[in-house]
Protein backbone atom coordinates (compact mmCIF):
# COMPACT_ATOMS: atom_id res chain seq x y z
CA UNK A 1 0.00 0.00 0.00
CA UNK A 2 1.30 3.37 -1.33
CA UNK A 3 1.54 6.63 1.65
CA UNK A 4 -0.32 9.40 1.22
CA UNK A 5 3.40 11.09 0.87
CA UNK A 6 3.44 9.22 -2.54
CA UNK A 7 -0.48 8.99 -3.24
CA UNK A 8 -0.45 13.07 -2.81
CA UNK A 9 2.94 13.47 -4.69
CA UNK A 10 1.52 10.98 -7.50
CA UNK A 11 -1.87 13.02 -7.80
CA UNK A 12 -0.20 16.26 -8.04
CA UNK A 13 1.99 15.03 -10.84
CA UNK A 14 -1.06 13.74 -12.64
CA UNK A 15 -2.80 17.71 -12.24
CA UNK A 16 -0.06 19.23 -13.39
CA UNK A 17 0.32 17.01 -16.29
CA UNK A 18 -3.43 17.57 -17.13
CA UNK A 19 -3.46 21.31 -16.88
CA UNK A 20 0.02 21.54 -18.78
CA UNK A 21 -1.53 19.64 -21.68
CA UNK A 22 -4.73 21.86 -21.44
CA UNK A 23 -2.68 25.09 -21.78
CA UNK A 24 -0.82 23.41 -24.67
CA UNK A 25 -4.30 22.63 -26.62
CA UNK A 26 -6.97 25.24 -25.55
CA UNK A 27 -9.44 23.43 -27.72
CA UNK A 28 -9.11 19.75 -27.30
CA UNK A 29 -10.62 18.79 -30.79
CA UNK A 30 -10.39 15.59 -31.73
CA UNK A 31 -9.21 15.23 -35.43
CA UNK A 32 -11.41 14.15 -37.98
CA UNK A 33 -11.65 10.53 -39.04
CA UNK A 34 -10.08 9.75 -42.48
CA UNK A 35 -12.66 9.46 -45.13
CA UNK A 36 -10.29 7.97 -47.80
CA UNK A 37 -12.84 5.02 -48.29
CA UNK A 38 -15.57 7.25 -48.42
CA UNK A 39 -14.64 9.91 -50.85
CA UNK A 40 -13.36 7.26 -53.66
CA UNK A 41 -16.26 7.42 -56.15
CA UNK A 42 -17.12 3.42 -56.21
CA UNK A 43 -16.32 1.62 -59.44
């Protein structure tokens, strides 16, 4: 079983990872799917 020393340590880590990528990407859009199937006319 972890400490809370490590638990707290562990879940700060995490929060500053998370709001670190957030500043990076203000708009977390996912990209669109590849339609390369879909916009080949079919033969």
């Amino acid at each position: 079983m972890l400490s809370r020393k490590w638990i707290l340590r562990l879940s700060l880590t995490a929060l500053a990872l998370l709001v670190t990528t957030d500043r990076r990407r203000p708009k977390p859009a996912a990209p669109p799917p590849p339609k390369d199937k879909d916009d080949k006319p079919a033969d």
